[in-house]
C-alpha atoms as a PDB file:
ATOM      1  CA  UNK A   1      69.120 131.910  85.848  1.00  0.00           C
ATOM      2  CA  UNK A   2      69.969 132.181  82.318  1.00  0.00           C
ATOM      3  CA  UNK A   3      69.061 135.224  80.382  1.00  0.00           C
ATOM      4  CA  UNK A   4      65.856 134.981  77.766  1.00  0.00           C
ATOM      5  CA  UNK A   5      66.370 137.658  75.817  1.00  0.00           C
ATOM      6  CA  UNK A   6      70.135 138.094  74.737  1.00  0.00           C
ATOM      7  CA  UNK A   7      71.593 141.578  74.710  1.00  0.00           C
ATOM      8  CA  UNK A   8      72.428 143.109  71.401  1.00  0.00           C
ATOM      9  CA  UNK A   9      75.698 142.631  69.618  1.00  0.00           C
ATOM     10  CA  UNK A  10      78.745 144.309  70.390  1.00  0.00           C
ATOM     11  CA  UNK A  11      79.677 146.989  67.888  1.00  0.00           C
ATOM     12  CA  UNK A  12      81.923 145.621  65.236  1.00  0.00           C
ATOM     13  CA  UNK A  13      81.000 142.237  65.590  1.00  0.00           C
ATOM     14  CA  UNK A  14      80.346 140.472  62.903  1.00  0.00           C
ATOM     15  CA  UNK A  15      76.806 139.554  61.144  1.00  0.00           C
ATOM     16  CA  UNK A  16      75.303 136.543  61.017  1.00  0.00           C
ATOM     17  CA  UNK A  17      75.495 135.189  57.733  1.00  0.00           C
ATOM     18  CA  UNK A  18      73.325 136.589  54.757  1.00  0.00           C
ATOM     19  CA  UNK A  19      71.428 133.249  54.427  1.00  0.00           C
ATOM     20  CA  UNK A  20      70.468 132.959  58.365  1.00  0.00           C
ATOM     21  CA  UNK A  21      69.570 136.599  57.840  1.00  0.00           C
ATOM     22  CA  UNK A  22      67.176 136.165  54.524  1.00  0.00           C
ATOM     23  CA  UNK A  23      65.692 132.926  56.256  1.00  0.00           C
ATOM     24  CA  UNK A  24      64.505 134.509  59.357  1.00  0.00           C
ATOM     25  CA  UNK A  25      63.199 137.502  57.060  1.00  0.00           C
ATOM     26  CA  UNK A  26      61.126 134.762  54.792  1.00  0.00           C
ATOM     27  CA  UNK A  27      60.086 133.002  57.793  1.00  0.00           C
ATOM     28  CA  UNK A  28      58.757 136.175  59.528  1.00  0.00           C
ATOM     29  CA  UNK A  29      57.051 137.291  56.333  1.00  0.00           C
ATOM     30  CA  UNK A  30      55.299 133.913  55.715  1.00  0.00           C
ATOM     31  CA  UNK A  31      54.171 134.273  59.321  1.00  0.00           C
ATOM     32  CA  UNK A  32      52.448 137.319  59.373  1.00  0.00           C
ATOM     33  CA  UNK A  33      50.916 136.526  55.988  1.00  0.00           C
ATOM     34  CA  UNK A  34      49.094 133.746  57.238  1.00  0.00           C
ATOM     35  CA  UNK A  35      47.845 135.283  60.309  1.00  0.00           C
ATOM     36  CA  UNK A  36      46.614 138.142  58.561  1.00  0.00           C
ATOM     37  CA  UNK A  37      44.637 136.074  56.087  1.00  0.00           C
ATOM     38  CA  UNK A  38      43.466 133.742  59.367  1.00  0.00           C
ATOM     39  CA  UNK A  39      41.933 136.447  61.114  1.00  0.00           C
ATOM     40  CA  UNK A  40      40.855 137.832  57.201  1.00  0.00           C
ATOM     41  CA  UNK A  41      38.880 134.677  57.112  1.00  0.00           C
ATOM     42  CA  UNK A  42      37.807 134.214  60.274  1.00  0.00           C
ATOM     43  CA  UNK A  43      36.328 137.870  60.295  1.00  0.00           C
ATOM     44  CA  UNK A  44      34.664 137.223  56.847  1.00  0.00           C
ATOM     45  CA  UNK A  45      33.206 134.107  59.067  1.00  0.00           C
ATOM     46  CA  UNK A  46      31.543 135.764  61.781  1.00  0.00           C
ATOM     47  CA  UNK A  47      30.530 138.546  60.082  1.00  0.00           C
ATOM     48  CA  UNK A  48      27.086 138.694  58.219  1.00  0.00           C
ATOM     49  CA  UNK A  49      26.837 139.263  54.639  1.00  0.00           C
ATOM     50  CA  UNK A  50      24.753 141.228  52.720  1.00  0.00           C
END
């Protein structure tokens, strides 16, 4: 059975490169932006004004 989670890199290996590295940041920043203004919106929804 192949591993799901892959161990973590061997010291002195090399990084991936910087443009891999920005992308995934971007990508996980996007992400949690628009689940945090989903559930913004959704709460603002269901909840009852004044």
């Amino acid at each position: 059975m192949p591993a799901i989670i892959e161990p973590p890199p061997e010291p002195g290996a090399p990084l991936p490169p910087l443009w891999k590295r920005l992308a995934w940041f971007a990508g996980i920043a996007a992400a949690s932006t628009t689940v945090v203004a989903v559930v913004a919106y959704a709460m603002k929804a269901v909840l009852p004004s004044h």
